[in-house]
Protein backbone atom coordinates (compact mmCIF):
# COMPACT_ATOMS: atom_id res chain seq x y z
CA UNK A 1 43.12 -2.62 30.94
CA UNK A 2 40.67 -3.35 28.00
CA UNK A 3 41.86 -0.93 25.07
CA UNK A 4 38.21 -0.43 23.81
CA UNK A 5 37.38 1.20 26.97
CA UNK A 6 40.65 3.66 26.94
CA UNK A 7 39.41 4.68 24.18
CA UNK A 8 36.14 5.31 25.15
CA UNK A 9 37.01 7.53 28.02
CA UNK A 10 39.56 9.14 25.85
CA UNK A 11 36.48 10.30 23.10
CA UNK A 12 34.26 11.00 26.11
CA UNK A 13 36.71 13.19 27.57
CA UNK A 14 37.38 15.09 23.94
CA UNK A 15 33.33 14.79 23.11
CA UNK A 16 32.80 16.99 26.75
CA UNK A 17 35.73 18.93 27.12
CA UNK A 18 36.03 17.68 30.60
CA UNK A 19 37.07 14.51 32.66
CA UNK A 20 33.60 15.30 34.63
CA UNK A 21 31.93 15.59 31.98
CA UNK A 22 33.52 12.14 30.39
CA UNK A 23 32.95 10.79 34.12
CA UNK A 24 28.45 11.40 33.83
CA UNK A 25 28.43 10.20 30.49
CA UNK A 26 30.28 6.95 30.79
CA UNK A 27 28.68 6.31 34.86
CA UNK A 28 32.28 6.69 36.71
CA UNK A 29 34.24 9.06 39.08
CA UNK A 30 36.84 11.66 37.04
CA UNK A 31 39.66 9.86 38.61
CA UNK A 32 38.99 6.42 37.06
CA UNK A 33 38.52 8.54 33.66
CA UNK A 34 41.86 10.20 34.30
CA UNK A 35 43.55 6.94 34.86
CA UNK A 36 41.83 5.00 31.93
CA UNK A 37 43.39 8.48 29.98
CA UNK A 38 46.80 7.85 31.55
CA UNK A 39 46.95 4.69 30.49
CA UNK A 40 45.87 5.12 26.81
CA UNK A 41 48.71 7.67 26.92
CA UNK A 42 51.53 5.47 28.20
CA UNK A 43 50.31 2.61 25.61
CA UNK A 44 50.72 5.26 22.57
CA UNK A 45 53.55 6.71 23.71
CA UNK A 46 51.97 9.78 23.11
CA UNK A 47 50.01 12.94 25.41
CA UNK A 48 46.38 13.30 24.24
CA UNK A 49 45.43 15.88 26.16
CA UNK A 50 46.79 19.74 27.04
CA UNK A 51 45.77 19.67 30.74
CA UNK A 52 45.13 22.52 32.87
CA UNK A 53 43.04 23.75 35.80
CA UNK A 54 40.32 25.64 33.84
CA UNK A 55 39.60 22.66 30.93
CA UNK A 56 41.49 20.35 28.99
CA UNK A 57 41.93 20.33 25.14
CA UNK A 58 42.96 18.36 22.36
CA UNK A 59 46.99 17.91 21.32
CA UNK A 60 47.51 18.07 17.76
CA UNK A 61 48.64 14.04 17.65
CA UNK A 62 45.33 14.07 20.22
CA UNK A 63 43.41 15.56 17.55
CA UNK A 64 44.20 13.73 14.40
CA UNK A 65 43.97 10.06 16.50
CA UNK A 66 40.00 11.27 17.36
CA UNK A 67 38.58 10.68 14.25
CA UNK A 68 40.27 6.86 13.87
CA UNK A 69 39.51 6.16 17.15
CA UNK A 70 35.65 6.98 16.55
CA UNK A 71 35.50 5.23 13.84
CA UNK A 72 36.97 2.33 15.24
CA UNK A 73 35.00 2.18 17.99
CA UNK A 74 31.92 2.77 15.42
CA UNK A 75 33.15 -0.76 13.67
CA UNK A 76 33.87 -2.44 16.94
CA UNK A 77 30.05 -1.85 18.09
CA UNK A 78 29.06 -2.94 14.42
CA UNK A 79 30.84 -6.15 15.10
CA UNK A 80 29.20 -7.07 18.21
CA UNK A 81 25.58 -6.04 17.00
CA UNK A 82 26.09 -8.12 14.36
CA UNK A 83 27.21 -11.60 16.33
CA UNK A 84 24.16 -10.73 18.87
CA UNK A 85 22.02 -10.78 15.71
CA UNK A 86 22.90 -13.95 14.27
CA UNK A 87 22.86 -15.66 17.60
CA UNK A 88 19.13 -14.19 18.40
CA UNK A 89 15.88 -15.88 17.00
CA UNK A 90 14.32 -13.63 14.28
CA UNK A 91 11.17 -11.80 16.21
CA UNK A 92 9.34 -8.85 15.75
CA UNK A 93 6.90 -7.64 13.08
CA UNK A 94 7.70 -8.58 9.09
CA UNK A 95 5.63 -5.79 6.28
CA UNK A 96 6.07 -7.33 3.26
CA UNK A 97 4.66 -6.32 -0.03
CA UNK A 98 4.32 -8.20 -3.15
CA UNK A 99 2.13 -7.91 -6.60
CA UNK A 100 -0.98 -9.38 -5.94
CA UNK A 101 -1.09 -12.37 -8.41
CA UNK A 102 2.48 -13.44 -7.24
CA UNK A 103 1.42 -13.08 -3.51
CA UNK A 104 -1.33 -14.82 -4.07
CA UNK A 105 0.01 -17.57 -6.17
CA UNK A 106 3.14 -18.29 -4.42
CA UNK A 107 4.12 -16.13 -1.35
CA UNK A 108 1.11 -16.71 0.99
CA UNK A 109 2.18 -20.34 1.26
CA UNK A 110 5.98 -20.16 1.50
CA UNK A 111 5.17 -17.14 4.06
CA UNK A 112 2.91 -19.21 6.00
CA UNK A 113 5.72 -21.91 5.96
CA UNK A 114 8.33 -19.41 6.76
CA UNK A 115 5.78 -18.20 9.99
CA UNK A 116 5.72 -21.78 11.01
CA UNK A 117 9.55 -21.99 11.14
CA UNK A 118 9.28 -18.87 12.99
CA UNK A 119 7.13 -18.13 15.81
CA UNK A 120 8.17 -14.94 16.75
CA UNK A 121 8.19 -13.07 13.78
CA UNK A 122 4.86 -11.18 12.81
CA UNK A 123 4.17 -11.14 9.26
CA UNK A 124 2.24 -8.12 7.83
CA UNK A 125 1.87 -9.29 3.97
CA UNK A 126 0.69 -6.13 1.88
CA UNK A 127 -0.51 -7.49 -1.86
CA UNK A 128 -0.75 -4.38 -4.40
CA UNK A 129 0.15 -4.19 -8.01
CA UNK A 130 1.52 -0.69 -7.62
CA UNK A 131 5.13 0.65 -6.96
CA UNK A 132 5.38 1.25 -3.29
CA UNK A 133 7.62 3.29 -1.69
CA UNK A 134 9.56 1.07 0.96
CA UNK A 135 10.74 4.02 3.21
CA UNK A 136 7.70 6.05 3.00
CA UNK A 137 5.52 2.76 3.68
CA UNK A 138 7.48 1.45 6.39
CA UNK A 139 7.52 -2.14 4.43
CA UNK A 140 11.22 -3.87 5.44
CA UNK A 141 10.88 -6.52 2.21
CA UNK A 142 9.55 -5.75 -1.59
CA UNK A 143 8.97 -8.50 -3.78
CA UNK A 144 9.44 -7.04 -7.07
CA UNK A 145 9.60 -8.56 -10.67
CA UNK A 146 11.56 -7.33 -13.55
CA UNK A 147 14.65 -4.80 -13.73
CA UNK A 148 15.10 -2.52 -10.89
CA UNK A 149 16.02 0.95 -11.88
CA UNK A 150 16.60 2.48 -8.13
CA UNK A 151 20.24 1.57 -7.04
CA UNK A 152 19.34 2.88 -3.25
CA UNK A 153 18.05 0.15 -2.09
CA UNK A 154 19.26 -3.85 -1.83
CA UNK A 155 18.33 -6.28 -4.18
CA UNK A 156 18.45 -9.79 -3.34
CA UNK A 157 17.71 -12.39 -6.40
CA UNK A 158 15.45 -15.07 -5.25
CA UNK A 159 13.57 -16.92 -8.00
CA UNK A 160 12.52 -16.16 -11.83
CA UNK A 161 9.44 -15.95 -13.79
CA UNK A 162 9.18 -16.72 -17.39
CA UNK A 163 7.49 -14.51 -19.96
CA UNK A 164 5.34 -16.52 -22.79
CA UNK A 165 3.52 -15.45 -25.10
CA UNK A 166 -0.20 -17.24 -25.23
CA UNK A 167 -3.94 -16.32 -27.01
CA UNK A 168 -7.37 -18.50 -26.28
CA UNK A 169 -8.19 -21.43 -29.37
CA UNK A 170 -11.18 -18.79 -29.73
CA UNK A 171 -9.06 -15.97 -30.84
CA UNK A 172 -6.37 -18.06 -32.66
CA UNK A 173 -9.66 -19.83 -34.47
CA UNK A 174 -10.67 -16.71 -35.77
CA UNK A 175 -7.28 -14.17 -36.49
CA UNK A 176 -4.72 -16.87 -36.78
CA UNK A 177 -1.84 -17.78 -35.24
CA UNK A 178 1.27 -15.51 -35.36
CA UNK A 179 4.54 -16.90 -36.72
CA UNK A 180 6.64 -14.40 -36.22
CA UNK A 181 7.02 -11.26 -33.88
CA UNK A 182 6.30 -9.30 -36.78
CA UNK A 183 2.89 -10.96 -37.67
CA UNK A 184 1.60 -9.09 -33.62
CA UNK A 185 1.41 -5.78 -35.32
CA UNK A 186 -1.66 -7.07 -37.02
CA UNK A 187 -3.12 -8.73 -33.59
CA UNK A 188 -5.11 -7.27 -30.76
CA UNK A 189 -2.63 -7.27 -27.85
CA UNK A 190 -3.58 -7.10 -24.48
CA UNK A 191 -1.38 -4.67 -22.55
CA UNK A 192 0.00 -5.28 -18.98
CA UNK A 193 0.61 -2.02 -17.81
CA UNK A 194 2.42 -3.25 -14.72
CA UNK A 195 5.06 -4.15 -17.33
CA UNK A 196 7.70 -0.91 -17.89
CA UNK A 197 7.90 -2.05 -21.71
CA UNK A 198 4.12 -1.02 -22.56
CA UNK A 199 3.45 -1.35 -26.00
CA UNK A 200 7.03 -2.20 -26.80
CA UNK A 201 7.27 -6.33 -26.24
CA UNK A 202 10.58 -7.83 -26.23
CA UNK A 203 11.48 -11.43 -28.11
CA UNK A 204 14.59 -13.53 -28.48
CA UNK A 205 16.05 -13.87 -31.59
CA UNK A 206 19.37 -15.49 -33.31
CA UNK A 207 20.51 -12.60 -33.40
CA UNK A 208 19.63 -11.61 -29.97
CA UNK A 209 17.06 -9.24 -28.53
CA UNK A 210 14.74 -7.47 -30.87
CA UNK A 211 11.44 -5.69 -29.73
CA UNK A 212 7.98 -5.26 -32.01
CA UNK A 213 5.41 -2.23 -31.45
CA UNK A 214 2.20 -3.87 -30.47
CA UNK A 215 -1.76 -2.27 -30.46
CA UNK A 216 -4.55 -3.39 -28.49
CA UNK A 217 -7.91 -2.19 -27.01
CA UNK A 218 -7.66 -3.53 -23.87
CA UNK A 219 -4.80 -2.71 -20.64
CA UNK A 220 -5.06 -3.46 -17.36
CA UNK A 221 -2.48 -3.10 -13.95
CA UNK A 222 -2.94 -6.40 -12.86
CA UNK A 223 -1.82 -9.68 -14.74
CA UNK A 224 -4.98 -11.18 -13.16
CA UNK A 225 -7.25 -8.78 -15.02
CA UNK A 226 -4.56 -9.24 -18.41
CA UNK A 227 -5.46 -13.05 -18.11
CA UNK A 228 -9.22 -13.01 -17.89
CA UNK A 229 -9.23 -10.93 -21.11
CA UNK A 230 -7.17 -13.33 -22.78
CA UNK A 231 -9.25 -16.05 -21.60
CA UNK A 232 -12.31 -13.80 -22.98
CA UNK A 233 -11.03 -14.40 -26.34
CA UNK A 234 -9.45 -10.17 -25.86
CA UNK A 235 -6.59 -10.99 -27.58
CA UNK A 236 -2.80 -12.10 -27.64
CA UNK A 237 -1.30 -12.03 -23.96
CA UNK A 238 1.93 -11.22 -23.00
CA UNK A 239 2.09 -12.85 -19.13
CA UNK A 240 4.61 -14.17 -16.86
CA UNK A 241 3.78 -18.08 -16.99
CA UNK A 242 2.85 -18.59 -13.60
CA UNK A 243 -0.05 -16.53 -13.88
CA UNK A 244 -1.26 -18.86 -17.23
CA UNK A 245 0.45 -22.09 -16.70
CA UNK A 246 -2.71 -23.59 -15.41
CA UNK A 247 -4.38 -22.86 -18.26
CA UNK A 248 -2.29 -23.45 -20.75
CA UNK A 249 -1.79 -27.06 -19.45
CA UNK A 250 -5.45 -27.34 -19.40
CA UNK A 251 -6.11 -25.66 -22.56
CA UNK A 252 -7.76 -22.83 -21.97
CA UNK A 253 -5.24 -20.44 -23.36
CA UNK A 254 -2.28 -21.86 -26.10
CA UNK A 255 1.09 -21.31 -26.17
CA UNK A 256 2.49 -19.14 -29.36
CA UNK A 257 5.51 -17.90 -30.69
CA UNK A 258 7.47 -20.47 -28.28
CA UNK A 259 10.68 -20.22 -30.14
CA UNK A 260 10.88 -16.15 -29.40
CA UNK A 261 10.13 -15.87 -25.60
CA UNK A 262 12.18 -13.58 -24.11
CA UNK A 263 14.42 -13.82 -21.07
CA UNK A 264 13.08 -14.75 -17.95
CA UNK A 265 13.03 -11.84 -15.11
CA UNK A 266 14.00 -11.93 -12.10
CA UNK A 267 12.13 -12.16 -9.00
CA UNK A 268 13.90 -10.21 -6.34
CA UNK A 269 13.38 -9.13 -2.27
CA UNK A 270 14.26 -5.48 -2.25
CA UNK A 271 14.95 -3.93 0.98
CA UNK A 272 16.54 -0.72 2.22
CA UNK A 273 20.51 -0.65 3.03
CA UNK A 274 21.59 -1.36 5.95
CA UNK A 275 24.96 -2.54 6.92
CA UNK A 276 23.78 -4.98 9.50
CA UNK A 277 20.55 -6.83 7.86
CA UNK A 278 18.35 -7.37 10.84
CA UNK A 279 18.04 -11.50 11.70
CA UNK A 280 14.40 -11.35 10.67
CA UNK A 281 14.75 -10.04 7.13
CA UNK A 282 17.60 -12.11 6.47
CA UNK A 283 16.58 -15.00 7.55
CA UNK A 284 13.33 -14.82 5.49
CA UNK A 285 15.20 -13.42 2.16
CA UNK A 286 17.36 -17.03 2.60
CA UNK A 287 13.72 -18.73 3.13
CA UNK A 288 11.88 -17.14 0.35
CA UNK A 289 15.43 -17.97 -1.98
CA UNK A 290 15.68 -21.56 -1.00
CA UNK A 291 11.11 -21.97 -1.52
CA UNK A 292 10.96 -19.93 -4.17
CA UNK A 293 13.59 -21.66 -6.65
CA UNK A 294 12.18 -24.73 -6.15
């Protein structure tokens, strides 16, 4: 007989206090129960079960092997979920949200890609430049920039985004261009307030990390809104470069401070914890990973 399903009539029979009871819940007659009981007995060497004509209860050695034998049982129907995921396509709807100027940039096309490669899957892309809460929201992937703080969820690194430092001609034409980190506290800085450092702007330096205290008129939640100022001659910008790269190749806005740039951040797909990943957020975390880095 199969040992998983000795065991299962052995926890039905200890979950119900009964072998009829064991017998509804598992869809067979109280003497196959009985038997499959028997049997787990012989194989441990060992009597389960105090038997008598009023109920049936738990030995001691029955006792103490319950709460392994739930728990393997728990693992073995882990396992098999598991294989039937990675053997099934990836279906069902896909809520995704992302900042806006990231979504917009990068992750409509590799999601339209990834939709393409994936037929069944229904994507549900939400673009918003504010913290969302993924359990609240009922979003299964969060594409989020920068360090994560909450350690509840799972945090898959899939690409990185430079931080440069850049200012229109305009600006530079008129203020001058800063040399050093230290020369900003004399600049108009336009603040990103999607970024957690605020007015405190991090920089590389020989000797490692060092930050500078920055002022400026002008903030903004969005790096869209940050880059129009800049481009409106608002000030020094402190922007992840794929939101400026096309105008700093074109001119628009110009590099400064290039030697200082701080660490790139990473990109990551956040999602809650869950020790079997369903196939369709998996398989899109790999897809967004292998699109994204390149």
């Amino acid at each position: 007989m199969d040992r998983i399903d000795l065991m299962k009539a052995y926890v039905a029979v200890a979950e119900t206090g009964s072998f009829t009871g064991a017998a509804q819940r598992l869809g067979m007659t109280p003497q196959l129960v009985s038997k499959y009981v028997r049997a787990l007995e012989d194989q441990l060497d060992a009597q389960l079960f105090i038997r008598s004509t009023r109920n049936v209860r738990l030995t001691e050695t029955g006792a103490a092997y319950l709460g392994k034998c739930l728990q393997l049982l728990e693992d073995f129907d882990e396992l098999t979920a598991a294989v039937r995921q990675d053997h099934r396509a990836p279906q069902g709807k896909l809520t995704i949200a992302a900042p806006s100027t990231y979504g917009e940039l990068f992750l409509a096309d590799a999601i339209a890609d990834f939709a393409l490669a994936y037929p069944k899957v229904q994507i549900d892309l939400q673009l918003s430049d504010r913290y969302v809460s993924l359990l609240d929201e009922g979003i299964d992937v969060a594409i989020r920039i920068g360090h994560l703080e909450d350690s509840s969820f799972v945090a898959s690194k899939i690409a990185q985004a430079r931080l440069v430092y850049c200012a229109s001609p305009e600006y530079l034409a008129r203020h001058g261009t800063p040399r050093k980190p230290e020369d900003l506290r004399d600049h108009a800085c336009i603040i990103d307030s999607n970024f957690r450092m605020g007015h405190s702007w991090p920089f590389s330096s020989p000797s490692g990390s060092e930050k500078v205290e920055v002022t400026g008129r002008l903030k903004a939640n969005s790096a869209g809104a940050a880059r129009r100022f800049a481009l409106k001659d608002g000030g020094v910008l402190l922007s992840p470069e794929y939101v400026v790269e096309a105008d700093i190749k074109d001119g628009r806005l110009s590099p400064i401070l290039e030697h200082h740039w701080p660490e790139s951040l990473g990109v990551y797909a956040v999602y809650l914890e869950n020790r079997h990943l369903s196939a369709k957020v998996r398989v899109f975390v790999d897809f967004m990973r292998s699109k994204l880095r390149r």
